[in-house]
Protein backbone atom coordinates (compact mmCIF):
# COMPACT_ATOMS: atom_id res chain seq x y z
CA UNK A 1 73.73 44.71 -96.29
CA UNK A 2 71.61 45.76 -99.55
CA UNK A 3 73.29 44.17 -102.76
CA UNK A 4 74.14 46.39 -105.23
CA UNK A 5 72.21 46.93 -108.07
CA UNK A 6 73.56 46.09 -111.80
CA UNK A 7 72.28 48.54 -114.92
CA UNK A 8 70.78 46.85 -117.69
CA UNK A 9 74.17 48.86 -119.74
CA UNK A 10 76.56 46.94 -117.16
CA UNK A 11 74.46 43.55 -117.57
CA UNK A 12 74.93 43.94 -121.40
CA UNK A 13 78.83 45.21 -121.28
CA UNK A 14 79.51 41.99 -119.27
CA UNK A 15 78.05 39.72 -121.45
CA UNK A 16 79.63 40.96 -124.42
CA UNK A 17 82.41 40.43 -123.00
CA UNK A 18 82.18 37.24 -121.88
CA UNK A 19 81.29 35.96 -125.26
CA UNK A 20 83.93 37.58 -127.01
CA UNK A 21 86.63 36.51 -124.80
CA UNK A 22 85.35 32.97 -125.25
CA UNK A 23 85.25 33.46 -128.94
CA UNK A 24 88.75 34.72 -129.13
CA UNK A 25 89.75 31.43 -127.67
CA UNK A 26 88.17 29.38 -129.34
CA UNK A 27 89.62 30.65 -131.98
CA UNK A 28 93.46 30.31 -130.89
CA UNK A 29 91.82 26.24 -130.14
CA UNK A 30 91.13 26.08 -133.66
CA UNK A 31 94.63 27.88 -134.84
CA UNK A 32 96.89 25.30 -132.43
CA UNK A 33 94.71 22.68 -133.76
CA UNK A 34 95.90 23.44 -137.23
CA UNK A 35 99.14 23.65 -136.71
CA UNK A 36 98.99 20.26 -134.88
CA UNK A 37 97.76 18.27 -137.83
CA UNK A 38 100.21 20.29 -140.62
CA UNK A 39 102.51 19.28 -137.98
CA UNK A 40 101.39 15.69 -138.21
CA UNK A 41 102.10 15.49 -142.07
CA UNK A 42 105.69 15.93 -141.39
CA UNK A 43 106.18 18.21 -144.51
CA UNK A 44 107.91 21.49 -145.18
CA UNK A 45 106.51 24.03 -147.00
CA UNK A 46 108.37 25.09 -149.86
CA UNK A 47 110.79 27.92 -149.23
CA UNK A 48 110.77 28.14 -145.39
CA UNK A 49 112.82 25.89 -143.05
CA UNK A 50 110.07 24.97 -140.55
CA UNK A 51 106.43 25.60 -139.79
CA UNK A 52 107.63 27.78 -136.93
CA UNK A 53 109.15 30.15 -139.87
CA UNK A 54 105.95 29.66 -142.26
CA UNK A 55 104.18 31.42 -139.21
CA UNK A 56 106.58 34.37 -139.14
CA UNK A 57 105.41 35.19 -142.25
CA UNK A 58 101.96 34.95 -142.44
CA UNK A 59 101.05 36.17 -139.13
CA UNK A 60 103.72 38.99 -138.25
CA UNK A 61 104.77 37.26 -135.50
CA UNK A 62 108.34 36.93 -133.74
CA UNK A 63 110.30 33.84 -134.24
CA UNK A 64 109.79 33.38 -130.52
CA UNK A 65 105.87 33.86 -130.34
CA UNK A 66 105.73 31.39 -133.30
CA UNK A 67 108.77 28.46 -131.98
CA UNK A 68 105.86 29.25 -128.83
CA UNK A 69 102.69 28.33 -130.83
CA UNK A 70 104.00 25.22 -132.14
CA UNK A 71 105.33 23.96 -128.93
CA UNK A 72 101.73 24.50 -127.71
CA UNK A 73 100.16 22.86 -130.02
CA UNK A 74 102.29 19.66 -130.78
CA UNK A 75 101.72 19.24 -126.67
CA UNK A 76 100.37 16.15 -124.99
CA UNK A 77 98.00 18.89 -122.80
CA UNK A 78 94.49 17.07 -123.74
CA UNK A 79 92.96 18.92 -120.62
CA UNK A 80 94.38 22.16 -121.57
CA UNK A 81 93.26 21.57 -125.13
CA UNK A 82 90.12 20.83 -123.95
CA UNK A 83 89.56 23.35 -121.81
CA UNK A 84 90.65 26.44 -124.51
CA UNK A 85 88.27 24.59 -127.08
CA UNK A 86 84.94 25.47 -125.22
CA UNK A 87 86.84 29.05 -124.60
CA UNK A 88 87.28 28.24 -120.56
CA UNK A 89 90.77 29.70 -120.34
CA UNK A 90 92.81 32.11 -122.47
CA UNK A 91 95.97 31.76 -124.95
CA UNK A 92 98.20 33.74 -121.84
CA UNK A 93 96.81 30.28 -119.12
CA UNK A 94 98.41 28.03 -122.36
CA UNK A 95 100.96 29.63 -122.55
CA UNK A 96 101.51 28.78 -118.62
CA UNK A 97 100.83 25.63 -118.36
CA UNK A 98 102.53 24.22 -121.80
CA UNK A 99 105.94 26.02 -120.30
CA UNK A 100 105.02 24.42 -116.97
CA UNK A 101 104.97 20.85 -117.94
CA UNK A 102 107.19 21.01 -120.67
CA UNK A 103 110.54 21.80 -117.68
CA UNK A 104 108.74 18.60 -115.81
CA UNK A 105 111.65 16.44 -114.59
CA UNK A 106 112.77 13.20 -116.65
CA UNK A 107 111.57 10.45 -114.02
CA UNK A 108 107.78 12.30 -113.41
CA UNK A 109 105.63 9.59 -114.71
CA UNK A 110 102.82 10.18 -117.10
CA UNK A 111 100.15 9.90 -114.57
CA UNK A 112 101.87 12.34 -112.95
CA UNK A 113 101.71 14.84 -115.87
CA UNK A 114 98.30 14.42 -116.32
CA UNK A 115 97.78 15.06 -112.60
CA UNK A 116 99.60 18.22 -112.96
CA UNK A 117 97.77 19.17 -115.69
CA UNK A 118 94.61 18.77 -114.43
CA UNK A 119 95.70 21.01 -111.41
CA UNK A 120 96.53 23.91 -113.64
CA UNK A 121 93.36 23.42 -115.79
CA UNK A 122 91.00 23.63 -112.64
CA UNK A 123 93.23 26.61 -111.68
CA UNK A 124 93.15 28.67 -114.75
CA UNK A 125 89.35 28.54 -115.20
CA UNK A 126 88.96 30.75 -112.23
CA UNK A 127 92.60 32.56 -111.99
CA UNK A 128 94.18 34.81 -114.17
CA UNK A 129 97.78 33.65 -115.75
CA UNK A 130 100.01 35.90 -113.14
CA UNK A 131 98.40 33.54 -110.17
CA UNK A 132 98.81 30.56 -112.43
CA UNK A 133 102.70 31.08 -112.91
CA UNK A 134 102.86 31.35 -109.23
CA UNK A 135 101.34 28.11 -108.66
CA UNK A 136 103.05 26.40 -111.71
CA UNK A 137 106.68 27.88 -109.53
CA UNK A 138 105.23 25.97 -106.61
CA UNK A 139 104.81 23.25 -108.71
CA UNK A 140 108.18 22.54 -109.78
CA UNK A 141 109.28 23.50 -105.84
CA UNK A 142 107.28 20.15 -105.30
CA UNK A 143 108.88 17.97 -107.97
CA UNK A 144 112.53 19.25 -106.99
CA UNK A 145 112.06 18.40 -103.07
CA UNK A 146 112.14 15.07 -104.37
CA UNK A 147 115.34 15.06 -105.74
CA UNK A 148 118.38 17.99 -104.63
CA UNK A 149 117.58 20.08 -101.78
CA UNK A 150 116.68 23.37 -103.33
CA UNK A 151 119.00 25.81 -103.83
CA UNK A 152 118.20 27.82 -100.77
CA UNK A 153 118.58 25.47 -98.43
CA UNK A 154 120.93 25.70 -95.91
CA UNK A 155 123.04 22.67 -96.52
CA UNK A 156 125.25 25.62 -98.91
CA UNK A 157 125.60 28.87 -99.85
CA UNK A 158 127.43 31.74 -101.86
CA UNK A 159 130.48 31.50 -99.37
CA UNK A 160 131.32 28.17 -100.30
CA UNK A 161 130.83 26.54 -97.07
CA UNK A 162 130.28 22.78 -97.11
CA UNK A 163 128.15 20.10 -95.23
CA UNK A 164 128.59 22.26 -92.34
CA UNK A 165 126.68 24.88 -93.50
CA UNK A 166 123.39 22.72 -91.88
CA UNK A 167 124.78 23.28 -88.26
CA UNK A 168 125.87 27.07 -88.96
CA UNK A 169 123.82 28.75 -91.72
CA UNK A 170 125.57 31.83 -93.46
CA UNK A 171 124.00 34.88 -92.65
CA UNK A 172 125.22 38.75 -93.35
CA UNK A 173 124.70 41.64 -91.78
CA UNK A 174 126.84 44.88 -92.49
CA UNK A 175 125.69 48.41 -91.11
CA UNK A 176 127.28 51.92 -90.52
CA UNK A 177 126.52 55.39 -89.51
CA UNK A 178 126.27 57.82 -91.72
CA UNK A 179 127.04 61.23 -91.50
CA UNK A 180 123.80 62.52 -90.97
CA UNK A 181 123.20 60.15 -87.79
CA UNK A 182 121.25 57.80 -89.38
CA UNK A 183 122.39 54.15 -89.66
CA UNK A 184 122.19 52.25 -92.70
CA UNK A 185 122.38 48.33 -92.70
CA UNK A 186 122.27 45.27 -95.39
CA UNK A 187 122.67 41.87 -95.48
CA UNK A 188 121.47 38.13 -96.32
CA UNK A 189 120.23 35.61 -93.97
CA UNK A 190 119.09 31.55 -94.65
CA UNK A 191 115.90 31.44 -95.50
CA UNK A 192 114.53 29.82 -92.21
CA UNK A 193 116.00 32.98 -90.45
CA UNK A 194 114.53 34.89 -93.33
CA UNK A 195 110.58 33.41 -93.03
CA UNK A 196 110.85 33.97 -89.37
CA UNK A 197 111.80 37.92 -89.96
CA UNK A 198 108.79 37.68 -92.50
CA UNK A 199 106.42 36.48 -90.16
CA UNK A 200 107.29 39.68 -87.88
CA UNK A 201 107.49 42.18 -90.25
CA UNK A 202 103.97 41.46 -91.75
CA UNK A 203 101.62 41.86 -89.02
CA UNK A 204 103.47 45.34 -87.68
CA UNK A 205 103.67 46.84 -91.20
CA UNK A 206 100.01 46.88 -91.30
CA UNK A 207 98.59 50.13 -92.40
CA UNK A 208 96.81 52.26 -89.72
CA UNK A 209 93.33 52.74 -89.50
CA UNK A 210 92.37 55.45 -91.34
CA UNK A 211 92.06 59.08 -89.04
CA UNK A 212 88.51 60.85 -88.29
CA UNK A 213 88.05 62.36 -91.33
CA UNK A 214 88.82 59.43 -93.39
CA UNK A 215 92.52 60.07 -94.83
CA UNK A 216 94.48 56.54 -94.73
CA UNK A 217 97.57 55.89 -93.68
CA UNK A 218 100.08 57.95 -95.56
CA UNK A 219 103.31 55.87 -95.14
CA UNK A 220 104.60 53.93 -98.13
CA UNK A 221 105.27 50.15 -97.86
CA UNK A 222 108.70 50.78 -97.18
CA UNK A 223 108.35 53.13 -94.42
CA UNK A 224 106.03 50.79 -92.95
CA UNK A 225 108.20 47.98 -93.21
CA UNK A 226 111.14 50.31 -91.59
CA UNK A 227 108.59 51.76 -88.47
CA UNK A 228 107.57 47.68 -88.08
CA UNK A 229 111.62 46.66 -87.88
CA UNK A 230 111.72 49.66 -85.12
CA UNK A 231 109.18 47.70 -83.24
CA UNK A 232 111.12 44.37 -83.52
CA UNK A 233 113.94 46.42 -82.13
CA UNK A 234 112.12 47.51 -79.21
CA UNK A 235 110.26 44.20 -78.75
CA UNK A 236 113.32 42.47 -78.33
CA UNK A 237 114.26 44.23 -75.46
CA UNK A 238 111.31 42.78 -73.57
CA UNK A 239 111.30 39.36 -74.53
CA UNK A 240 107.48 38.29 -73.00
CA UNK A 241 105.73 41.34 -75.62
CA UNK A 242 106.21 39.65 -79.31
CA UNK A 243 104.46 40.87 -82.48
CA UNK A 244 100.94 39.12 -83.20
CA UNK A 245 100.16 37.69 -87.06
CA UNK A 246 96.15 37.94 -87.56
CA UNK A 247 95.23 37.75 -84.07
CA UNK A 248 98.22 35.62 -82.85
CA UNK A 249 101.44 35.31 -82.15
CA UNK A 250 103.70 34.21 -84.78
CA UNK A 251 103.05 31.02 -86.36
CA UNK A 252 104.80 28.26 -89.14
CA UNK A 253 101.89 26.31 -90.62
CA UNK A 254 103.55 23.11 -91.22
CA UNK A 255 101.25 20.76 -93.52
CA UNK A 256 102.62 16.83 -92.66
CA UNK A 257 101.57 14.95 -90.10
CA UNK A 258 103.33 13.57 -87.03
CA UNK A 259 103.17 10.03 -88.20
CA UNK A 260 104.92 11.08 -91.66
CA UNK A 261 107.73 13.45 -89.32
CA UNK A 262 108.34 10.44 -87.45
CA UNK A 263 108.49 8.41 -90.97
CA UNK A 264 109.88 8.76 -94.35
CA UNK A 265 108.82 11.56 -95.41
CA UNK A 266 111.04 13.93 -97.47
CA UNK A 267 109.54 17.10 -97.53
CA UNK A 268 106.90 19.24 -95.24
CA UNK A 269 105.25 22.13 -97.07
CA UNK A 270 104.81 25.93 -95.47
CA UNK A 271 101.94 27.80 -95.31
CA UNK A 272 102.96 29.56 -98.13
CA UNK A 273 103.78 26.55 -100.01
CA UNK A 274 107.79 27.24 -99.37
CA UNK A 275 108.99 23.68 -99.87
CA UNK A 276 110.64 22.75 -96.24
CA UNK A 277 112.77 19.39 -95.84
CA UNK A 278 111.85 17.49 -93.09
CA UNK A 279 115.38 17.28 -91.48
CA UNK A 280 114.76 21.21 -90.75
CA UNK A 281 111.62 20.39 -89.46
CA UNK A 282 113.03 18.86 -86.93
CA UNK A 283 115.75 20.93 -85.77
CA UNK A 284 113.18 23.74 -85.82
CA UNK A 285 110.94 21.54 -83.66
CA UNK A 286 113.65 20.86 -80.91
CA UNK A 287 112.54 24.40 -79.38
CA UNK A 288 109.46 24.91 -80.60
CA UNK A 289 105.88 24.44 -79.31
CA UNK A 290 103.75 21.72 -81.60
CA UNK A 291 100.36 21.82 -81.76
CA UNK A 292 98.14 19.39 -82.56
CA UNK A 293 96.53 19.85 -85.91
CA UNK A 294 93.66 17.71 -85.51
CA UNK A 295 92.67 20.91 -83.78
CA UNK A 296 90.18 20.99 -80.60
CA UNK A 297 91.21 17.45 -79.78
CA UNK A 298 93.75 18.62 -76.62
CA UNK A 299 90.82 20.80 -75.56
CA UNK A 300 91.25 23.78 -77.71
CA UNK A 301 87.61 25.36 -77.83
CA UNK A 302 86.96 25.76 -81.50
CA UNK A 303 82.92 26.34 -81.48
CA UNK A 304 82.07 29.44 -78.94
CA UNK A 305 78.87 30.39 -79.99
CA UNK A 306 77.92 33.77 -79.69
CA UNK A 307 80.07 33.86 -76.37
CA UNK A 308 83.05 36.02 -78.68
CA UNK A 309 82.88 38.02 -81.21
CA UNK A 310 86.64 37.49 -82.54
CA UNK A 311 87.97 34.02 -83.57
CA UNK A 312 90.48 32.97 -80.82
CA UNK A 313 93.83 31.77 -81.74
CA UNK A 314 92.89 28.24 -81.86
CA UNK A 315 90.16 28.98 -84.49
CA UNK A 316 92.80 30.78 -86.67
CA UNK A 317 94.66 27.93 -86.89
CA UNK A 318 92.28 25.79 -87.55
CA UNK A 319 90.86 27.86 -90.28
CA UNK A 320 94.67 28.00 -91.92
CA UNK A 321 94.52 24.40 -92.35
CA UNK A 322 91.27 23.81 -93.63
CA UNK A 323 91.49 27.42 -96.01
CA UNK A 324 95.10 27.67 -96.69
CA UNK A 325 94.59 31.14 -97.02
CA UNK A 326 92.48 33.57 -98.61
CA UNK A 327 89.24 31.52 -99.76
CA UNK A 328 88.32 34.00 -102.99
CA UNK A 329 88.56 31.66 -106.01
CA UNK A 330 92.00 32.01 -107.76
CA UNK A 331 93.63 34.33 -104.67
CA UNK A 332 96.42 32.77 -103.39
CA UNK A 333 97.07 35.24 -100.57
CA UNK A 334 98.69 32.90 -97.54
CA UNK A 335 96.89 32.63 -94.16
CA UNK A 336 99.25 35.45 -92.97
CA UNK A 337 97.80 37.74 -95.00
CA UNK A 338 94.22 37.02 -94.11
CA UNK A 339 91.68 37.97 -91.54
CA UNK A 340 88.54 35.38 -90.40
CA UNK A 341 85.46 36.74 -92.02
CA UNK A 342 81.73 36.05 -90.79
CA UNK A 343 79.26 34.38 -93.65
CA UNK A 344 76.61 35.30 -90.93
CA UNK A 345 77.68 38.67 -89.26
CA UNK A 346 78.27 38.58 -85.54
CA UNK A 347 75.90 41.98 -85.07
CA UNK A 348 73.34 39.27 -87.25
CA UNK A 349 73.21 36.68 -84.82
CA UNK A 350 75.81 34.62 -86.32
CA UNK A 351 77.95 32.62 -84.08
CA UNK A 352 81.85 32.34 -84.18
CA UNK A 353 81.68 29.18 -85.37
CA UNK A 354 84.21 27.38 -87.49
CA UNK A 355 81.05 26.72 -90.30
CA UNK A 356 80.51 30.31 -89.66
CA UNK A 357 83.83 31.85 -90.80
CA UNK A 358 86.29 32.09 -94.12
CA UNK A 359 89.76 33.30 -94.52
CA UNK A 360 89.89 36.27 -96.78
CA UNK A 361 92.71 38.96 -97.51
CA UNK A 362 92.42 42.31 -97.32
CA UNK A 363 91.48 43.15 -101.04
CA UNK A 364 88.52 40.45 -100.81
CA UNK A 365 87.28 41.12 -97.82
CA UNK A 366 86.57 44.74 -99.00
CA UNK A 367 85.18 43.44 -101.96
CA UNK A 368 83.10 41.41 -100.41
CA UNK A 369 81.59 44.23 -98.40
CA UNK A 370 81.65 46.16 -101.34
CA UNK A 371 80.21 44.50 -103.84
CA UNK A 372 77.41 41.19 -104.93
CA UNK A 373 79.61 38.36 -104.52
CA UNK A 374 78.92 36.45 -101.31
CA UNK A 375 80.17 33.45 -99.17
CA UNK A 376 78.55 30.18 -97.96
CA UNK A 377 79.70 27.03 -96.47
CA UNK A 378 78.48 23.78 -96.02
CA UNK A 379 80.52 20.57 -94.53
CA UNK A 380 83.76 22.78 -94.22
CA UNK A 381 84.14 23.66 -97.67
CA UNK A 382 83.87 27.50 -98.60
CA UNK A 383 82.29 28.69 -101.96
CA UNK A 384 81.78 32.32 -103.05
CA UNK A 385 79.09 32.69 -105.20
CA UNK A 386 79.56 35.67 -107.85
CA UNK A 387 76.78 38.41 -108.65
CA UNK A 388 74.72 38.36 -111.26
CA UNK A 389 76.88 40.67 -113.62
CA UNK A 390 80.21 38.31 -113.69
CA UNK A 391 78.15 35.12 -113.91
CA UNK A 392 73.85 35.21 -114.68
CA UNK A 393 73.69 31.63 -113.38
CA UNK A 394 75.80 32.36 -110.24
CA UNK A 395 77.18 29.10 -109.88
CA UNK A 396 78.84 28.45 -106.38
CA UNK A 397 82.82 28.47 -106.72
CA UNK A 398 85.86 27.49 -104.98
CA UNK A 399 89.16 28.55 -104.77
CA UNK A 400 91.75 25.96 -106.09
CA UNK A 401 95.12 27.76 -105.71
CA UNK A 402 96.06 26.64 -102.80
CA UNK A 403 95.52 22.99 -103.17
CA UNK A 404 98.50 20.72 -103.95
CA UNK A 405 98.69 18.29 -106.59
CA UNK A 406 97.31 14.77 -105.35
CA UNK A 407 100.67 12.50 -104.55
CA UNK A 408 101.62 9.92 -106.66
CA UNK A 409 104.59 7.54 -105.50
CA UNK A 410 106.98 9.90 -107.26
CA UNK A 411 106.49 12.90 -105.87
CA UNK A 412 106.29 14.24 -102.23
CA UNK A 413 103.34 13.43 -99.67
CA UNK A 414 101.66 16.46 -98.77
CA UNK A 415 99.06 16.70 -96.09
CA UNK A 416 96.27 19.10 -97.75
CA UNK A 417 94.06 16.62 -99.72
CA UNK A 418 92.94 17.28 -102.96
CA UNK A 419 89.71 19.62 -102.88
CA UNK A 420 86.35 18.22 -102.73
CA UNK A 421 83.43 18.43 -105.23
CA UNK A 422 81.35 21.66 -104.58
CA UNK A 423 78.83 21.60 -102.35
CA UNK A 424 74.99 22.48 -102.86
CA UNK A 425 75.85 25.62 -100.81
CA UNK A 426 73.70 26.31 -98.20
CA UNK A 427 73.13 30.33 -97.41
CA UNK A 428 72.90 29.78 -93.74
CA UNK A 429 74.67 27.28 -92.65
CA UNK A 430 73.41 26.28 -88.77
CA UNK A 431 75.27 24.15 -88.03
CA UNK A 432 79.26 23.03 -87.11
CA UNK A 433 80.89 19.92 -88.88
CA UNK A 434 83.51 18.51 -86.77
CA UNK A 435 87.38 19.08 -88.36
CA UNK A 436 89.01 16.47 -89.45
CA UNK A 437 91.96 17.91 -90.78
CA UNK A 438 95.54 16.99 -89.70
CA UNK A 439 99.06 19.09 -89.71
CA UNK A 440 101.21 20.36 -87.20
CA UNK A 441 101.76 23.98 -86.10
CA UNK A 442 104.82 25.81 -84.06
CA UNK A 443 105.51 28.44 -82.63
């Protein structure tokens, strides 16, 4: 596919942009830093009740935005600090991050802290702050599992049911005909009823292809979602045809390991990084088909060559544990929304191989088409390498949004390991590392 071509105007927009971006934060660096060692001194300027209020006044700002600014900068965030000095990240990923670690729970230890920080940081260089607040959510989903069960669990609810909510979850569902003949419905389900009516909605809401002369499909998202609960409705009828996610039939990523279901582990973690307690594990598992997650070793074929041109279901799951979902750097798009992409194209002479194929959504998979960046992998780790208009030196990058903090003893064990360093990517890769990767999967 011919790369596009960059104007020397573009080339030129981009880099002023770049450099004034980084000097704006470099600049809010050197602001927090002042207000950190005025801070120090422990005085109060004459006629104003705090620093917070001597801000107010001398920059316009809200009482909020300035209680904000020196919360930020009388932080222990060294990283962060660090990392807005050289103009890496932006006052909005601060902002993030400080609000993150400052609701950390009482007994997270500092090495902990600094763990967490360093897992934002590493984030917010490549993400922008919406993706960042995401993951910071996930974050504290993590540090609660280890205390309470979260509040949607189904060990209570609303009706003010007790401990045997567990064995009979509260669920809703009210519905009527109205006069027109149509028939209207609501309710409110547990959430492990609710992921499961997720994971069949999403693949049969799909837009259509577009039609021969190129109009796309015209439905909105909500007509889509009601034509895809019609399908349910008819699929249910005839139990052997159910709904397919990517390629396969519906499927729970479930990152721990056998040996830590069968220990003392407290919490398993969803593809979507839904925190999951173990004890529902279980239950879920008592009718539902495990497979092994070091994937290919009960015979699943996970290398076919160019014997297929589609990635069978085997490969999918393999390539939702080792991705996690889309691979772009800073998307954190779930495997459910994703599609298997080929580094090499098939029509190429590039093989359906594992070291042959990323996860990417929708939106970066048609950017990738679309556009300079492109993907390479070497040893199982994927990298997309940006064009020559976001970054001159095209440095190889890798997406970080997915990964989990490393475990301490204070905080859940997750399977997905911290991510490796980045490769010296390879554009071709020829050949297929073997996976090493552990989970479970059901069905």
């Amino acid at each position: 596919m011919p790369r596009p071509i960059e104007s020397p105007a573009a080339l030129k927009l981009a880099e002023l942009l770049r450099d004034t971006q980084r000097q704006l934060n470099t600049v809010y660096a050197r602001q927090l830093a002042g207000i950190r060692e005025f801070e120090a001194t422990g005085e109060i300027i004459e006629g104003y009740s705090s620093t917070a209020a001597f801000l107010c006044a001398v920059l316009h700002l809200t009482r909020r935005d300035a209680r904000t600014r020196v919360a930020q900068a009388t932080a222990a965030l060294p990283l962060t600090g660090k990392a807005l000095a050289v103009g890496e990240i932006t006052a909005q990923h601060v902002a993030v991050i400080a609000e993150c670690l400052a609701d950390a729970p009482d007994w997270l230890t500092s090495e902990d802290c600094a763990v967490a920080e360093e897992t934002l940081v590493t984030l917010a260089v490549q993400a922008d702050p919406a993706v960042l607040r995401r993951a910071a959510a996930r974050l504290r989903g993590y540090w609660d599992s280890d205390g309470t069960a979260p509040s949607g669990d189904d060990t209570g609810s609303g009706s003010g049911q007790g401990s045997g909510e567990a064995a009979r979850p509260w669920r809703e569902f009210r519905c009527h005909w109205t006069r027109t003949g149509r028939f209207r419905f609501t309710g409110e389900v547990d959430g492990e009823t609710g992921a499961l009516v997720e994971q069949l909605l999403v693949p049969l809401a799909a837009p259509d292809p577009a039609d021969a002369t190129g109009v796309p499909d015209p439905r909105t998202p909500a007509e889509r979602d009601g034509d895809a609960f019609a399908a349910i409705a008819d699929l249910a009828a005839s139990a052997p045809d159910l709904p397919t996610k990517a390629g396969e039939r519906a499927v729970a990523t479930v990152t721990v390991s056998l040996e830590q279901l069968q220990g003392a582990a407290r919490a398993a973690f969803l593809e979507d990084g839904t925190v999951l307690p173990v004890s529902r594990l279980r239950r879920m598992l008592c009718d539902a088909k495990v497979y092994p997650a070091v994937l290919g070793g009960e015979g699943q074929l996970l290398d076919l060559g160019r014997s297929a041109r589609t990635a069978t279901a085997a490969q999918r799951r393999a390539l939702a544990v080792r991705d996690l979902g889309c691979t772009f750097p800073g998307c954190d798009r779930g495997p459910k929304w994703t599609n298997p992409h080929h580094v090499v194209h098939w029509a190429d002479g590039g093989p359906t191989d594992l070291e042959n194929q990323a996860l990417c959504c929708e939106r970066h998979h048609r950017l990738l088409h679309h556009s300079g960046w492109r993907i390479a992998i070497r040893d199982s780790v994927v990298c997309w390498i940006p064009p020559a208009l976001l970054d001159p030196d095209q440095k190889p990058l890798r997406n970080t949004a997915h990964y989990r903090p490393p475990a301490t003893g204070s905080v859940p064990v997750p399977v997905a390991a911290s991510p490796p360093a980045p490769p010296e990517v390879a554009q071709a890769p020829g050949s297929t590392a073997e996976s090493g990767m552990t989970g479970a999967a059901l069905r």
